[in-house]
Protein backbone atom coordinates (compact mmCIF):
# COMPACT_ATOMS: atom_id res chain seq x y z
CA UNK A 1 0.00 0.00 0.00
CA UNK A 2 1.12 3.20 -1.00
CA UNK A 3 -0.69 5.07 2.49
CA UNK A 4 -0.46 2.82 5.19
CA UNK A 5 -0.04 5.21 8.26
CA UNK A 6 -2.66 7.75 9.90
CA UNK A 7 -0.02 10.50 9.77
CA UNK A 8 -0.04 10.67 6.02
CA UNK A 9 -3.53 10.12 5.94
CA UNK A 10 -4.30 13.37 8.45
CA UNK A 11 -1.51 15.26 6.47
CA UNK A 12 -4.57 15.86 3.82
CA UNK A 13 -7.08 15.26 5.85
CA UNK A 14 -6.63 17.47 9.91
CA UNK A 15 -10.22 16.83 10.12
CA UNK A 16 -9.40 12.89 10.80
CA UNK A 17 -9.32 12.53 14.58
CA UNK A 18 -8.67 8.79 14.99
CA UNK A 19 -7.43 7.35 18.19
CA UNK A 20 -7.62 3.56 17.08
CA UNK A 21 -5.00 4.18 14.45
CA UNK A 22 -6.05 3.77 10.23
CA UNK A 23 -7.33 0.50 10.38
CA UNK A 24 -11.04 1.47 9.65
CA UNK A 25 -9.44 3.03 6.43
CA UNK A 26 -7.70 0.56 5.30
CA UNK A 27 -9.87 -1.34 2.74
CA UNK A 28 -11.08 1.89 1.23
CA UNK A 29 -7.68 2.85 0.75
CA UNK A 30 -6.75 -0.17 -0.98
CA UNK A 31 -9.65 0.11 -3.22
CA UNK A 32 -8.87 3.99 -4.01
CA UNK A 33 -5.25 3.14 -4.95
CA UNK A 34 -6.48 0.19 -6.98
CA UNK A 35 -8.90 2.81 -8.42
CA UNK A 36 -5.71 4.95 -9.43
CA UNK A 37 -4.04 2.35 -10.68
CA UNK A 38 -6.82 1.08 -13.65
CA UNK A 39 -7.94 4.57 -14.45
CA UNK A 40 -4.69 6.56 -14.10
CA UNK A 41 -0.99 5.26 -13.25
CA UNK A 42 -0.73 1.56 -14.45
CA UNK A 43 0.83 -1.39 -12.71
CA UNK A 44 4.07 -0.21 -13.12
CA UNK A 45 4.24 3.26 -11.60
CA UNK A 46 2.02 1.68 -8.83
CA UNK A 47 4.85 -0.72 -8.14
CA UNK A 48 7.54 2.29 -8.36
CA UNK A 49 5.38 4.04 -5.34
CA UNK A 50 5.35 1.38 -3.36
CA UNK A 51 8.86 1.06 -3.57
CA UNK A 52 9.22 4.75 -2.47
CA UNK A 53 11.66 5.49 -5.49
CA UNK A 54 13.09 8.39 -5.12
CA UNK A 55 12.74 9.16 -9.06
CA UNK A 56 9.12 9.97 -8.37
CA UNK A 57 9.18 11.81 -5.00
CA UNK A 58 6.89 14.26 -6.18
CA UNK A 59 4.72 11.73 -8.38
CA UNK A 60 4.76 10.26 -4.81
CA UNK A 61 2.62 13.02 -2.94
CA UNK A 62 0.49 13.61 -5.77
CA UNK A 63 -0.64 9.84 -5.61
CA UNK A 64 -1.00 9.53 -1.98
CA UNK A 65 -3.04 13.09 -2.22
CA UNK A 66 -5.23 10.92 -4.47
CA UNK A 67 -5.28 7.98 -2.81
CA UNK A 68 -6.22 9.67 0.37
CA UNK A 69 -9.56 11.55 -0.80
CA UNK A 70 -10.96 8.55 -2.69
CA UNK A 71 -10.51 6.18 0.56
CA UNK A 72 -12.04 9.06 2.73
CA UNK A 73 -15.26 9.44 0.24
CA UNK A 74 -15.39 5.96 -0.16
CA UNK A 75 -15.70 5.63 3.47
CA UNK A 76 -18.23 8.47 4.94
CA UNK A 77 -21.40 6.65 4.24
CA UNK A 78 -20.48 4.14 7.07
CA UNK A 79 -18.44 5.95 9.46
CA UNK A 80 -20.82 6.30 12.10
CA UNK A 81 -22.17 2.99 11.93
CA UNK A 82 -21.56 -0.41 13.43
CA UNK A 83 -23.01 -3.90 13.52
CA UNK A 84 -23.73 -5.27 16.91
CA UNK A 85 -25.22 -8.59 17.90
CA UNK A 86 -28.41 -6.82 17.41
CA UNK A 87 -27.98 -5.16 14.60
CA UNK A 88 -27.06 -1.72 12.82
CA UNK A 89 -26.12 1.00 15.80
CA UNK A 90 -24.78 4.35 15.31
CA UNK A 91 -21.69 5.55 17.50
CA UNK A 92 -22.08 7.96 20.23
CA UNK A 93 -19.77 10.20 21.92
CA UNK A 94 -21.14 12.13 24.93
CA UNK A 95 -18.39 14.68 24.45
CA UNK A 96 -18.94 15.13 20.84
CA UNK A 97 -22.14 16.47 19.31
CA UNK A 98 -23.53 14.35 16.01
CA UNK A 99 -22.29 16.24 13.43
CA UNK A 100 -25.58 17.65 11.27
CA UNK A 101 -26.46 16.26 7.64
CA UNK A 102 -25.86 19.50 5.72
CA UNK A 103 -22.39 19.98 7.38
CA UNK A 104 -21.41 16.31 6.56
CA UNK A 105 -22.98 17.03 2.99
CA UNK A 106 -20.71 20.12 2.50
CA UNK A 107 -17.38 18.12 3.82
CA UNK A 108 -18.30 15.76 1.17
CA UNK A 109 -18.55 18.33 -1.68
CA UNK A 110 -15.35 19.98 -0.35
CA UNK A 111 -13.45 16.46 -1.00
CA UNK A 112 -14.86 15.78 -4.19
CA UNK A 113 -13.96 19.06 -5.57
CA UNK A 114 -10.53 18.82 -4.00
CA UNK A 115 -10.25 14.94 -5.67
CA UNK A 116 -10.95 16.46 -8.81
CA UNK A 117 -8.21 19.09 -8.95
CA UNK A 118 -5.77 16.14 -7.36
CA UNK A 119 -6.53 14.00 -10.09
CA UNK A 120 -5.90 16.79 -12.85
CA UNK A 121 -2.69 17.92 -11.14
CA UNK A 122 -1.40 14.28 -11.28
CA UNK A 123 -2.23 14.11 -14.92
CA UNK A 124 -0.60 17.31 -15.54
CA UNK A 125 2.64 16.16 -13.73
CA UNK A 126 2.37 12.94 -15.40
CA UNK A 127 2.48 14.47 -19.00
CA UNK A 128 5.02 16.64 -18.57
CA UNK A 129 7.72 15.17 -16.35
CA UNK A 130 10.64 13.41 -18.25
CA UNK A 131 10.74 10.76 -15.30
CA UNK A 132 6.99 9.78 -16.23
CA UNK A 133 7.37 9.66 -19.70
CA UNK A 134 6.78 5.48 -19.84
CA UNK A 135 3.71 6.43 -18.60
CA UNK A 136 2.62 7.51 -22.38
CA UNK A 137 2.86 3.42 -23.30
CA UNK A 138 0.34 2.35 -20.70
CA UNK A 139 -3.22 1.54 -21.50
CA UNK A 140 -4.08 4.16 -18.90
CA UNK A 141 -2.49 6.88 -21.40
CA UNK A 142 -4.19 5.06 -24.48
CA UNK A 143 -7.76 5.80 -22.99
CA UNK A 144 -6.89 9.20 -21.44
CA UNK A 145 -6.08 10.41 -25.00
CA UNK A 146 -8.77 8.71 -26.91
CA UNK A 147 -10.83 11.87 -26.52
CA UNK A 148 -8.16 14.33 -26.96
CA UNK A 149 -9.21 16.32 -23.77
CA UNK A 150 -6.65 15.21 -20.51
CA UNK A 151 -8.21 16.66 -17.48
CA UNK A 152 -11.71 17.53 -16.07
CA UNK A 153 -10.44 21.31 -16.07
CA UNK A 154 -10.09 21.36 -19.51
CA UNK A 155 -13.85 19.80 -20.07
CA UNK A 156 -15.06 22.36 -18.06
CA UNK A 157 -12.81 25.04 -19.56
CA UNK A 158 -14.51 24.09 -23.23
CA UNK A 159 -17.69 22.21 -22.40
CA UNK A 160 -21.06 24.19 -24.20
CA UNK A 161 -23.51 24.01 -20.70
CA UNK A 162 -27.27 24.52 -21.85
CA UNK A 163 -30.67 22.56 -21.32
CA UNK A 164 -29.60 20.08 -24.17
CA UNK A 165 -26.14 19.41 -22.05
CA UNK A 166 -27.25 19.70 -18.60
CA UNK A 167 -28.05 16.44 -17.85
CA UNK A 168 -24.76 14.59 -19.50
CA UNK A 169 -22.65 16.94 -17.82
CA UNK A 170 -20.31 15.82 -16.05
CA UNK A 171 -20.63 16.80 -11.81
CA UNK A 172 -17.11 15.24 -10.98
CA UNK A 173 -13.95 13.70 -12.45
CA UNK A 174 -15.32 10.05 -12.50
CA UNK A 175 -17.98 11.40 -14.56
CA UNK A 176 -15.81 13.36 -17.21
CA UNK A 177 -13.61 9.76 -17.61
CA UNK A 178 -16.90 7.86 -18.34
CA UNK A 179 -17.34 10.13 -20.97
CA UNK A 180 -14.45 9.52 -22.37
CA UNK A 181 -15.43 6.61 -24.75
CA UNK A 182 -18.31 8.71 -26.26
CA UNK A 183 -16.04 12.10 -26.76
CA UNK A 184 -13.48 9.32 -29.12
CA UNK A 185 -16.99 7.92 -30.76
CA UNK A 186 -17.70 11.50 -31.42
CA UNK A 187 -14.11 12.75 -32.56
CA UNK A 188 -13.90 9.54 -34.94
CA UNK A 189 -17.46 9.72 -36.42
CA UNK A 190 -19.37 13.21 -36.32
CA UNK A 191 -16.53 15.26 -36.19
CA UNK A 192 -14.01 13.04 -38.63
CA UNK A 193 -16.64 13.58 -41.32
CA UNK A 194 -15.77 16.86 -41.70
CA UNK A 195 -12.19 16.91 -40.48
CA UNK A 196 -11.31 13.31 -42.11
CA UNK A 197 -10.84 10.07 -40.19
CA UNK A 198 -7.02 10.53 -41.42
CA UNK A 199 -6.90 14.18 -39.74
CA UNK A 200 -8.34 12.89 -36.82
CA UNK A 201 -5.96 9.91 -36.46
CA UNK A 202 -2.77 12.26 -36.97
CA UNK A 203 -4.10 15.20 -34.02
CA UNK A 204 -4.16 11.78 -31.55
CA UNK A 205 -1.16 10.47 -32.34
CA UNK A 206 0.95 14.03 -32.10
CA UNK A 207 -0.62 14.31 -28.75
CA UNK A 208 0.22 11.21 -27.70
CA UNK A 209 3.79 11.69 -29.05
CA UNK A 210 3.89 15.23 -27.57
CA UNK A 211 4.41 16.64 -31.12
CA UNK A 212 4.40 20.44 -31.64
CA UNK A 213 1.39 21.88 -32.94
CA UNK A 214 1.64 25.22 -35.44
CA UNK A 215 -0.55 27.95 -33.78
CA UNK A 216 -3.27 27.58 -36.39
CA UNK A 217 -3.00 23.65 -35.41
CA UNK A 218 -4.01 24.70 -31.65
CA UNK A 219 -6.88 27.01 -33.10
CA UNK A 220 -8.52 24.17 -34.67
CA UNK A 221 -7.65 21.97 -32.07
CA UNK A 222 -9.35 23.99 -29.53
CA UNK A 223 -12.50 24.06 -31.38
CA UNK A 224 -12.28 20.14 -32.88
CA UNK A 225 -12.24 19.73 -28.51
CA UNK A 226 -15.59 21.79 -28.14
CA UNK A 227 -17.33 20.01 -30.94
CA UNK A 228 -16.48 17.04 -29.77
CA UNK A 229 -17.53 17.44 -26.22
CA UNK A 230 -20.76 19.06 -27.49
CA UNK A 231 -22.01 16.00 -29.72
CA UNK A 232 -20.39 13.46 -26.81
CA UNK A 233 -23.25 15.47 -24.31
CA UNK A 234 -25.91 15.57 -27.06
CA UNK A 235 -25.93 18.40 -28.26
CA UNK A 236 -25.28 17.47 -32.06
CA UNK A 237 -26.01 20.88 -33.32
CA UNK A 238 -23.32 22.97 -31.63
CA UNK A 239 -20.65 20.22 -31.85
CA UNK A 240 -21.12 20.21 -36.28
CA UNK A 241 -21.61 23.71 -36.40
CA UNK A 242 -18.03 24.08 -34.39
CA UNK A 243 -16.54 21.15 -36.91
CA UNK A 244 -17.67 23.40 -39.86
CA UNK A 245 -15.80 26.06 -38.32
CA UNK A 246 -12.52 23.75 -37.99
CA UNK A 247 -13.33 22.32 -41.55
CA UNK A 248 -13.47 26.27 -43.17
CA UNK A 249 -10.56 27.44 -41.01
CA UNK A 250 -8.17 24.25 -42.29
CA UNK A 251 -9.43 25.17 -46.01
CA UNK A 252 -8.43 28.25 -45.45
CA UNK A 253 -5.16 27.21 -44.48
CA UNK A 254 -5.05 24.12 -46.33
CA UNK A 255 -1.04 23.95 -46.63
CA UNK A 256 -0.90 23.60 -42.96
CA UNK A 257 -2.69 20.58 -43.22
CA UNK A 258 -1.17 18.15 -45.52
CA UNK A 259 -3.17 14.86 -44.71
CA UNK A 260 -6.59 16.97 -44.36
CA UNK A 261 -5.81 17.97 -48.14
CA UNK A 262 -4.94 14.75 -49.21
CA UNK A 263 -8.58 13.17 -48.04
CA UNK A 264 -11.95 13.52 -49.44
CA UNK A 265 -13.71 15.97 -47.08
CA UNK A 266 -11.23 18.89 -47.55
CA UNK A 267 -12.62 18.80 -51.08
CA UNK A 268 -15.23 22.14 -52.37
CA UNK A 269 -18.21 20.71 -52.50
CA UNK A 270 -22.17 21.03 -51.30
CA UNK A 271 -22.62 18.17 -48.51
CA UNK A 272 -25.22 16.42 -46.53
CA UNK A 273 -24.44 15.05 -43.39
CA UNK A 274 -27.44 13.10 -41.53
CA UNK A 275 -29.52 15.64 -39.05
CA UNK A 276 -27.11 18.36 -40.09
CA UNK A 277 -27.51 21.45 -42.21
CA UNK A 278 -26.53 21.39 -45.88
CA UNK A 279 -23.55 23.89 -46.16
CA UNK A 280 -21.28 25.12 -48.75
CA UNK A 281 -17.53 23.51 -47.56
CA UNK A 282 -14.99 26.26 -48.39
């Protein structure tokens, strides 16, 4: 285990007064690191924690930052219960007051928020530090990039929010990496159509090479992300209006974009696309 003391577990959490020691943690906390393992680091950066090498000191904290949250969540729905030969009892402590529902409620929302921001600070340390950069041949890394957009900050940063949206949006991290196989359905379909399949292939695999992008690469980038959040939330309309946008800026700049002007959609024609307007491309 990568936390297996209540010192490191209080470090990010003061509000932890234990006196029994981390045992009624520890299960939780193995399944949060397992957690962090399939979704995020991989076996083998898992097994460099656990070793404590020094190589990823600060990859260290970030993980055990993690680690910690997830146990704690995973944990408050039965921390003031406990089975007795006559069944379910809650604790009581005559010198502590029951803490209220609403204030329990808000602790919960304040650890979720800060899980969030400690799993997108992990995933920016683990893209740019040299140390981590085996990290890019993991599975974990495959799936991350499938969509094109790394962290929940960045959803939220280009996510379209309106009544079509509101109910496929995202309210957490888990949430934004469930959506994750949808945004690649809608990169590789919806969007590709008007981008090409080929196009769409070569902005993944710079990414996941950490390839340089020209300026007017990251402006179409930037809006190839919004459409394909849009269309991945439901909101169809927005996301091919923003891929006509891409498609006419990339025309515009067509020797920029070599494979784009080698495949069929950069050609000037009228088109139909199924429940989408018919446009001139230019």
């Amino acid at each position: 285990m990568i936390v297996k003391d209540l010192v490191t577990f209080r470090k990010h959490l003061p509000s932890v007064v234990l006196k029994g020691g981390l045992d009624p943690f520890i299960d939780s906390l193995e399944i949060a690191q397992e957690k962090l393992q399939n979704e995020i680091l991989g076996k083998d950066l898992i097994d460099a924690l656990e070793a404590q090498s020094s190589e990823h000191e600060h990859l260290l904290k970030l993980a055990t930052r993690v680690i910690c949250y997830e146990g704690f969540l995973i944990n408050i729905p039965d921390m003031d219960l406990i089975l007795t030969d006559a069944g379910f009892a809650v604790t009581n402590n005559e010198k502590m007051a029951p803490a209220s529902p609403a204030r329990v409620q808000a602790l919960t929302a304040s650890i979720k928020s800060k899980l969030d921001g400690a799993k997108d600070a992990l995933i920016n340390h683990l893209m740019t530090a040299p140390e981590c950069l085996s990290w890019r041949g993991t599975e974990q890394f495959e799936r991350l990039s499938d969509s094109l957009i790394f962290t929940y900050q960045e959803f939220k940063d280009l996510a379209i929010y309106n009544q079509i949206t509101a109910d496929a949006y995202p309210k957490c991290w888990s949430d934004f990496f469930d959506l994750n196989g949808s945004m690649n359905v809608a990169l590789m379909t919806d969007v590709a159509s008007y981008i090409s399949k080929d196009y769409a292939e070569e902005i993944l695999e710079k990414l996941r090479d950490n390839e340089r992008f020209l300026p007017i690469e990251k402006k179409v980038l930037k809006i190839i992300k919004i459409a394909v959040i849009a269309i991945a939330l439901g909101d169809r309309k927005s996301g091919l209006e923003q891929a006509i946008i891409a498609h006419r800026i990339m025309k515009q700049n067509i020797s920029n974009f070599p494979t784009f002007e080698a495949a069929p959609e950069s050609q000037e024609l009228t088109t139909e696309h199924t429940d989408s307007p018919i446009f001139m491309m230019f």
